[in-house]
C-alpha atoms as a PDB file:
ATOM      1  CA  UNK A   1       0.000   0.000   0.000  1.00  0.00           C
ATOM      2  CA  UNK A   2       1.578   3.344  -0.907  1.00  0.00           C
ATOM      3  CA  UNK A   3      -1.262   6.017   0.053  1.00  0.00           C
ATOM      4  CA  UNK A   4      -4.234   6.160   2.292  1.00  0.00           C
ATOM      5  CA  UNK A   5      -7.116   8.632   1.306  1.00  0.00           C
ATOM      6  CA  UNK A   6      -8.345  10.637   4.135  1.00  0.00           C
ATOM      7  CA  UNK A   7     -11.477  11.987   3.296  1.00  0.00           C
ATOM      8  CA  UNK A   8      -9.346  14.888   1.219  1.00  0.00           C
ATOM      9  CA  UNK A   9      -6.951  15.618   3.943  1.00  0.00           C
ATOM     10  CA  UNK A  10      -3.589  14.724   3.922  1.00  0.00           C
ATOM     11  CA  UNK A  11      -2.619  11.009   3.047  1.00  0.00           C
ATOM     12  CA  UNK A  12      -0.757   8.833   4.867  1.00  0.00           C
ATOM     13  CA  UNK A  13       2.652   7.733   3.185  1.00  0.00           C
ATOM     14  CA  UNK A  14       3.777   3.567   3.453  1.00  0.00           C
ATOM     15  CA  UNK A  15       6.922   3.869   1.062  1.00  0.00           C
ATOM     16  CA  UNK A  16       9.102   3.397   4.096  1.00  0.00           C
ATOM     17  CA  UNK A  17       8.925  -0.720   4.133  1.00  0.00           C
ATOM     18  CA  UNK A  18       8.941  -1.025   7.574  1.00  0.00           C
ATOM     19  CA  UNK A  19       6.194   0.341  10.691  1.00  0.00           C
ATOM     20  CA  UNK A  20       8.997   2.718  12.098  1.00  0.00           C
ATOM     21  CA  UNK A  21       9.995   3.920   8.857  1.00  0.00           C
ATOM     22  CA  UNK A  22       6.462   4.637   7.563  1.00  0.00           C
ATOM     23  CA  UNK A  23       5.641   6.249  11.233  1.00  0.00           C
ATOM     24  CA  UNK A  24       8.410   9.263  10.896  1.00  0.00           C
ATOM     25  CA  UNK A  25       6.660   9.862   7.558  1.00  0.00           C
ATOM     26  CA  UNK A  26       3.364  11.296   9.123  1.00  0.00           C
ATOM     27  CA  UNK A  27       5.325  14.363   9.935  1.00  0.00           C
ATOM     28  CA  UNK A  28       5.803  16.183   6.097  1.00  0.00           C
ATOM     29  CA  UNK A  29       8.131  18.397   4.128  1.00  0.00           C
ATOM     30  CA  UNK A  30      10.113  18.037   7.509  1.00  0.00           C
ATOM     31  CA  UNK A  31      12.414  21.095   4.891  1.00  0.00           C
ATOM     32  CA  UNK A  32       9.841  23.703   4.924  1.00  0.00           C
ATOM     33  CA  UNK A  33       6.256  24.336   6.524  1.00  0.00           C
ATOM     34  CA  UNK A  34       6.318  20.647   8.148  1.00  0.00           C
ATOM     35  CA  UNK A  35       2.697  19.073   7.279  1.00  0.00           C
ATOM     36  CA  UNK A  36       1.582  16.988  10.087  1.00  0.00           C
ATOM     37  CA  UNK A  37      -0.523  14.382   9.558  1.00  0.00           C
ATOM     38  CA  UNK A  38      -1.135  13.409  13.073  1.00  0.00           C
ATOM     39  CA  UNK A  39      -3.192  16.300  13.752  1.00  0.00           C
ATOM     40  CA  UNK A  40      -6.384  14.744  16.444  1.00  0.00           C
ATOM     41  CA  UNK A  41      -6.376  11.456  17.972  1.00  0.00           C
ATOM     42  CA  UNK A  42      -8.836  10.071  15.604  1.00  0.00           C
ATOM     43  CA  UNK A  43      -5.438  10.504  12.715  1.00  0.00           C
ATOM     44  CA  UNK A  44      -2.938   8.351  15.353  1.00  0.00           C
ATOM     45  CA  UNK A  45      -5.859   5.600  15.227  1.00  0.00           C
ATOM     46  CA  UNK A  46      -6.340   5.629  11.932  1.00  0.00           C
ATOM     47  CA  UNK A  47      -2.706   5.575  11.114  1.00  0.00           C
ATOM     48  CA  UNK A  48      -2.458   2.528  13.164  1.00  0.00           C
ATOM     49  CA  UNK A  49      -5.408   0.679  11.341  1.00  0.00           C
ATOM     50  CA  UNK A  50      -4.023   1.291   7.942  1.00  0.00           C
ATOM     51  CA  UNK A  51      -0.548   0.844   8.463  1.00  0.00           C
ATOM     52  CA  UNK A  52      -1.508  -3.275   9.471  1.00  0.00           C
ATOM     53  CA  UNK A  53      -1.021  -3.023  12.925  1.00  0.00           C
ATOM     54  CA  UNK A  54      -4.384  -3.395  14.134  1.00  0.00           C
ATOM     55  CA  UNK A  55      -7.863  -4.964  12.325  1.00  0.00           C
ATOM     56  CA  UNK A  56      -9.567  -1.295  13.134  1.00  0.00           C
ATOM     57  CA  UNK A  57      -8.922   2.084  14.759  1.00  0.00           C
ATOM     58  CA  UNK A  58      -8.603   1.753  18.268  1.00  0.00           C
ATOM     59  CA  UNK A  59      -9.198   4.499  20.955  1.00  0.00           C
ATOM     60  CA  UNK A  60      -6.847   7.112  21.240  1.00  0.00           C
ATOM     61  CA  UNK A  61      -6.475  10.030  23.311  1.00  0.00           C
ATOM     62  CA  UNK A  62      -4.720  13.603  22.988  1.00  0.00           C
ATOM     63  CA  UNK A  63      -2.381  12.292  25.718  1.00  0.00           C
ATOM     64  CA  UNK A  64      -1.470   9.179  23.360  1.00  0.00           C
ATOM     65  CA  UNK A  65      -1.409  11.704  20.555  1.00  0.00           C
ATOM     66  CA  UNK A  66       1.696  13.741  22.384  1.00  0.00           C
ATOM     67  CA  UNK A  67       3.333  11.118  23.284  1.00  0.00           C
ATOM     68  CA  UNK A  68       3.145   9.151  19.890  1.00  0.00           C
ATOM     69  CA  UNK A  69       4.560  12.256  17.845  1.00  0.00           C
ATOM     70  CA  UNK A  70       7.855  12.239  20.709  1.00  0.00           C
ATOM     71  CA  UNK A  71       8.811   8.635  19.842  1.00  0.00           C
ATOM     72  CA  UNK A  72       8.330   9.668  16.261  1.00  0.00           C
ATOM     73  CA  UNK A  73      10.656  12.391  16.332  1.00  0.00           C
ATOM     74  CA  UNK A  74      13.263  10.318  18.897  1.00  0.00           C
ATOM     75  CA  UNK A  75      13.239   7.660  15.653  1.00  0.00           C
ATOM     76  CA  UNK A  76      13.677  10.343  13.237  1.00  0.00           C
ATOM     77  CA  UNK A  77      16.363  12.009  14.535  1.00  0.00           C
ATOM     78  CA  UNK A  78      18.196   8.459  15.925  1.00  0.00           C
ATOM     79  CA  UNK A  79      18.169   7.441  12.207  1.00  0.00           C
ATOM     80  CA  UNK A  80      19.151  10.948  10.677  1.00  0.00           C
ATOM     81  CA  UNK A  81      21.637  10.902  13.216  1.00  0.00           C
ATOM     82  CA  UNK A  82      22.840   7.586  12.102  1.00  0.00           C
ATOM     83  CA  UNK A  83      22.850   8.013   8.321  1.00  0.00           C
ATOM     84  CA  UNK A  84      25.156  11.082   8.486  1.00  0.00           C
ATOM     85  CA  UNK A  85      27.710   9.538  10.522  1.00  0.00           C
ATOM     86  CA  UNK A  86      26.631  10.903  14.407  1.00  0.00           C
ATOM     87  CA  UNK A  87      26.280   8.959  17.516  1.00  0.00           C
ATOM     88  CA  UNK A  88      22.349   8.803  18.528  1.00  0.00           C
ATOM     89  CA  UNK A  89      20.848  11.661  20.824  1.00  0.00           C
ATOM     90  CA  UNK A  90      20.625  10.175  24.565  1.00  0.00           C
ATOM     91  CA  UNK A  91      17.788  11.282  25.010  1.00  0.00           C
ATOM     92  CA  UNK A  92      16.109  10.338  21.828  1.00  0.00           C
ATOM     93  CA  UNK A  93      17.448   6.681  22.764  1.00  0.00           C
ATOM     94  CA  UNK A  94      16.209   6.831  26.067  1.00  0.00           C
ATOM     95  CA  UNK A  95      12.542   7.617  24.298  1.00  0.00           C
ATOM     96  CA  UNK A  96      12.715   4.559  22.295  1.00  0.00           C
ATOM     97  CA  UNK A  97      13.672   2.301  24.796  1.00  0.00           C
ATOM     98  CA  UNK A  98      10.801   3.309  27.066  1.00  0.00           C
ATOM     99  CA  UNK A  99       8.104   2.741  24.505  1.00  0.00           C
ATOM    100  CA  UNK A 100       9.558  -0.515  23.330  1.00  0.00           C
ATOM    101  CA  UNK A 101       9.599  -1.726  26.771  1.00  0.00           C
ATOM    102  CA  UNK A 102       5.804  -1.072  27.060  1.00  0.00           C
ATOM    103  CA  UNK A 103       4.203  -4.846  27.291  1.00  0.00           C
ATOM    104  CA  UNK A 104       1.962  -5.842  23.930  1.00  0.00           C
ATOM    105  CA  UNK A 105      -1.648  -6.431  24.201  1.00  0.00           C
ATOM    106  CA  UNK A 106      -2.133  -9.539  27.080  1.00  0.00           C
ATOM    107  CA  UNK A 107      -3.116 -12.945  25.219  1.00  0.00           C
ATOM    108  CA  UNK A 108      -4.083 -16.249  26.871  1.00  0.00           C
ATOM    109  CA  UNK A 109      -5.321 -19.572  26.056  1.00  0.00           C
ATOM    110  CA  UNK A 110      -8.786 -20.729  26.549  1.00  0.00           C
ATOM    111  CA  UNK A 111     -10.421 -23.887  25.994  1.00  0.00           C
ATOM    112  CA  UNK A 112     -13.942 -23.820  22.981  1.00  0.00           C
ATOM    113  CA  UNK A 113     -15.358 -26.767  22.873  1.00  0.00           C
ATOM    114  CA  UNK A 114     -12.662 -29.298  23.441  1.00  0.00           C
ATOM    115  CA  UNK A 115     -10.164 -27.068  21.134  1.00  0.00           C
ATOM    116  CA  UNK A 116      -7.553 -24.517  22.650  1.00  0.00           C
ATOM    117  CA  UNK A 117      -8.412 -21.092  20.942  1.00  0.00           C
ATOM    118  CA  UNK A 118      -6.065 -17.369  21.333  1.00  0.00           C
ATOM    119  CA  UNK A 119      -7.448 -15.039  23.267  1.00  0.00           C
ATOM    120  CA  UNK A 120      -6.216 -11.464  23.441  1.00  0.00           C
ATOM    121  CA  UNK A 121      -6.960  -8.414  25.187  1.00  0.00           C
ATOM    122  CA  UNK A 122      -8.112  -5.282  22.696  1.00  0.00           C
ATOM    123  CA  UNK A 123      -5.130  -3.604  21.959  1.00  0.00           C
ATOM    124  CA  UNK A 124      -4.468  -0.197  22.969  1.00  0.00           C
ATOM    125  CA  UNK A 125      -2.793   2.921  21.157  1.00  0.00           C
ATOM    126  CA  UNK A 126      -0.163   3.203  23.478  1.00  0.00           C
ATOM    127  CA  UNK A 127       0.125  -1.083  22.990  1.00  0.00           C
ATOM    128  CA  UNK A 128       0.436  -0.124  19.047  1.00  0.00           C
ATOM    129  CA  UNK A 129       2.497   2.690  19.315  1.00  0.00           C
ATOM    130  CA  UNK A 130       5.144   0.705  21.427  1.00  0.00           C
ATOM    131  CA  UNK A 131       4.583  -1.844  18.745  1.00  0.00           C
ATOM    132  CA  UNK A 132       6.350   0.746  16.272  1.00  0.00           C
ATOM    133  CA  UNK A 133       9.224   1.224  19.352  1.00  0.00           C
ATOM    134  CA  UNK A 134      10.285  -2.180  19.304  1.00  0.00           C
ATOM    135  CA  UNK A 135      10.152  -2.470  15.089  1.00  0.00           C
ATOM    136  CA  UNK A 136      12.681   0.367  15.524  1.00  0.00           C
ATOM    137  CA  UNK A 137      15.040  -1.094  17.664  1.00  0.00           C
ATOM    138  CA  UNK A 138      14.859  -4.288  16.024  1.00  0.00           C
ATOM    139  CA  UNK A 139      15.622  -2.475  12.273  1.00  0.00           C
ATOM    140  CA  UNK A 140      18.386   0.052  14.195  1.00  0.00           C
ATOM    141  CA  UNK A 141      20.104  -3.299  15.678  1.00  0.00           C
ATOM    142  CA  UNK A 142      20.151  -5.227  13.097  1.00  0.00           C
ATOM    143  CA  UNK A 143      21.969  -5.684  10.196  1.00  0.00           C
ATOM    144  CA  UNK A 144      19.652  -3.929   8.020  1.00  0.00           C
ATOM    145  CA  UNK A 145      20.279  -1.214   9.548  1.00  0.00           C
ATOM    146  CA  UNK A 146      23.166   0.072   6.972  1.00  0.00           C
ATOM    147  CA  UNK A 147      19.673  -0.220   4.561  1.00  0.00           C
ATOM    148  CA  UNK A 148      18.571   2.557   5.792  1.00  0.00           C
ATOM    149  CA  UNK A 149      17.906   5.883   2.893  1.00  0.00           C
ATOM    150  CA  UNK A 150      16.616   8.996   2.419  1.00  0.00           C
ATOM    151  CA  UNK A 151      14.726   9.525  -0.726  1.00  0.00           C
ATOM    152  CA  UNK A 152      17.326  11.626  -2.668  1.00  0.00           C
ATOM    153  CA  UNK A 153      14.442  14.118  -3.954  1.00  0.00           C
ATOM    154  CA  UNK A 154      14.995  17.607  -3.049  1.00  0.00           C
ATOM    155  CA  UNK A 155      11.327  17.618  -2.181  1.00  0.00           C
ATOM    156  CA  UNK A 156      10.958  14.587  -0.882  1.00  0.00           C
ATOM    157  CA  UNK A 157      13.112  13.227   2.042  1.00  0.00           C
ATOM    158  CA  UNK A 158      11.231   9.995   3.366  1.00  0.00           C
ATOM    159  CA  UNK A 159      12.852   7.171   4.711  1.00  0.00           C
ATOM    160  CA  UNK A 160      13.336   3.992   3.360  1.00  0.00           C
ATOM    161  CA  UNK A 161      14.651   0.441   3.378  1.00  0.00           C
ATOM    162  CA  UNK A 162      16.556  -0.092   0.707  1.00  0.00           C
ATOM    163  CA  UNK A 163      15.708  -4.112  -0.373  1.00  0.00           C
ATOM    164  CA  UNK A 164      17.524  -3.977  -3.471  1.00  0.00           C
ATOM    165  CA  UNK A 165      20.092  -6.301  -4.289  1.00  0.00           C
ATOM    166  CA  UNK A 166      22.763  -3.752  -5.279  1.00  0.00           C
ATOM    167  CA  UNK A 167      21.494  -2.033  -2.007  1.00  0.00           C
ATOM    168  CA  UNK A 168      22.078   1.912  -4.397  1.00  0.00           C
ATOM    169  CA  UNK A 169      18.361   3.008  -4.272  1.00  0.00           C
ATOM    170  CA  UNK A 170      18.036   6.486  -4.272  1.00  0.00           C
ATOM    171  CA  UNK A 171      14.103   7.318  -4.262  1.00  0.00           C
ATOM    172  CA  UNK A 172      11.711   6.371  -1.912  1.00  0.00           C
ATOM    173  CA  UNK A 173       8.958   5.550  -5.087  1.00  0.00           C
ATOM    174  CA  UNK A 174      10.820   4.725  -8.487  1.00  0.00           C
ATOM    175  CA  UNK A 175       6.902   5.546  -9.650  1.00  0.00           C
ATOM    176  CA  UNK A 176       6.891   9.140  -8.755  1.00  0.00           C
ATOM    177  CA  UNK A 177       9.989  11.132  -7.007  1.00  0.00           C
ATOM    178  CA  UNK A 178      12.404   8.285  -9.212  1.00  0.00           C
ATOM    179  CA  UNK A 179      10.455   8.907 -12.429  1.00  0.00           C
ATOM    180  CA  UNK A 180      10.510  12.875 -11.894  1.00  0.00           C
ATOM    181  CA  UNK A 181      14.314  12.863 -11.199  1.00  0.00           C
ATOM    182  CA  UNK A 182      14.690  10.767 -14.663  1.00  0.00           C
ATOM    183  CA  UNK A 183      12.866  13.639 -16.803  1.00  0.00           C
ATOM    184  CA  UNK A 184      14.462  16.385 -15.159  1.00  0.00           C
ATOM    185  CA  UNK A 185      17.799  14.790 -16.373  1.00  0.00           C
ATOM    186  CA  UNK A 186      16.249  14.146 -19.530  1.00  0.00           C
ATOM    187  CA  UNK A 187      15.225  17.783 -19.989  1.00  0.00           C
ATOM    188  CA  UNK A 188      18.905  18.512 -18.736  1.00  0.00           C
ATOM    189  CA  UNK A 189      20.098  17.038 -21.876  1.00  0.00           C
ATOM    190  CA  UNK A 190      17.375  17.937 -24.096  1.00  0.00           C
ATOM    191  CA  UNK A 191      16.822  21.484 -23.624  1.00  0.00           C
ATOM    192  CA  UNK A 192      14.405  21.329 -26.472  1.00  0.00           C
ATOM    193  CA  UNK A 193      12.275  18.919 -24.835  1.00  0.00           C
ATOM    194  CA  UNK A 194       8.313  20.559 -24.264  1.00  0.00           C
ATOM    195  CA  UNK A 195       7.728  20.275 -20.311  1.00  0.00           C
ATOM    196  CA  UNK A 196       5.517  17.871 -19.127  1.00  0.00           C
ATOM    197  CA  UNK A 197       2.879  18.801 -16.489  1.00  0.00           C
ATOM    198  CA  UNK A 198       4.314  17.055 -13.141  1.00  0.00           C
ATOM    199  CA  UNK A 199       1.603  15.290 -11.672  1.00  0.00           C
ATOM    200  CA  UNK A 200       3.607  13.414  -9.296  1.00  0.00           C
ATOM    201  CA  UNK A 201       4.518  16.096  -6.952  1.00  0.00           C
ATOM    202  CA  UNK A 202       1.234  16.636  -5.182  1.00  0.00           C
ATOM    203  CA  UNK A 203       0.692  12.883  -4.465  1.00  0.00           C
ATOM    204  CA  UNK A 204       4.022  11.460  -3.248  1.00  0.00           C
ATOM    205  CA  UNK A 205       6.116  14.099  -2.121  1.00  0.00           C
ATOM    206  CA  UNK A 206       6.876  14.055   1.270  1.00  0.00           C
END
């Protein structure tokens, strides 16, 4: 899934191939006027329902809201940090390790009719959210780490897992800021060349 419609608000970006990844994009053109997608509540619910980790929205509160968009900006930063070369933030670290230490949603075993069936308690946001700590850690930790991009488009800057063999991705979509950094080289050298209207811009950019 690359966009979620939102009822002609903002969308919701999954480029990032992985829950962290995709989380640090609800926070837009980080380079200019910053468009935050996680404006109410009812958005950090939603975001949590379409990005898999939950079968629908569950409740959220403004408290869960604040606290949400901190561990966003603590992964952020921790993997900006890390792609240029600079030890993490200890207190962005600190941040992460608190949320991913948050317990999941409580499941048990109960007993249907002679067969042994999962039971779980209804997950919470703040569950979820620490859901999304933990997938960082684990993707920071690991070897995939080095994986780690940023979409090379000057208007773009997502972050991304890079899954390709040669592991030299540049864009975060090879469908929109990829294709639009191909025809502006192409116009580079064809001057000649009619402009195209860019109808990319509005729908993937970051």
């Amino acid at each position: 899934m690359i966009d979620a419609p939102r009822n002609g608000r903002q969308e919701f970006r999954f480029l990032g191939g992985r829950a962290c990844l995709d989380f640090t994009a609800t926070l837009g053109e980080r380079w200019g006027r910053q468009a935050e997608r996680l404006r109410t509540p009812q958005d950090l619910a939603t975001w949590l329902a379409a990005a898999g980790l939950a079968d629908q929205p569950p409740a959220a509160a403004w408290q869960d809201l604040a606290r949400a968009r901190t561990l966003r900006e603590a992964v952020y930063q921790t993997i900006k940090r890390r792609i240029s070369g600079q030890p993490p933030g200890p207190g962005h670290l600190a941040i992460i390790n608190d949320w991913a230490g948050q317990p999941p949603p409580r499941t048990w075993l109960e007993a249907d009719d002679g067969q042994l069936r999962t039971r779980r308690d209804a997950a919470t946001a703040t569950a979820l959210v620490a859901g999304v700590a933990r997938d960082a850690v684990d993707l920071l930790g690991g070897p995939l780490a080095d994986r780690i991009r940023e979409c090379s488009a000057q208007d773009c800057g997502l972050l991304f897992l890079d899954t390709s063999r040669a592991g030299r991705r540049r864009w975060c979509s090879m469908a929109a800021c990829g294709a639009r950094a191909k025809m502006t080289a192409y116009r580079a050298r064809h001057p000649g060349t009619a402009p195209e209207r860019d109808t990319t811009r509005s729908r993937f950019a970051s």
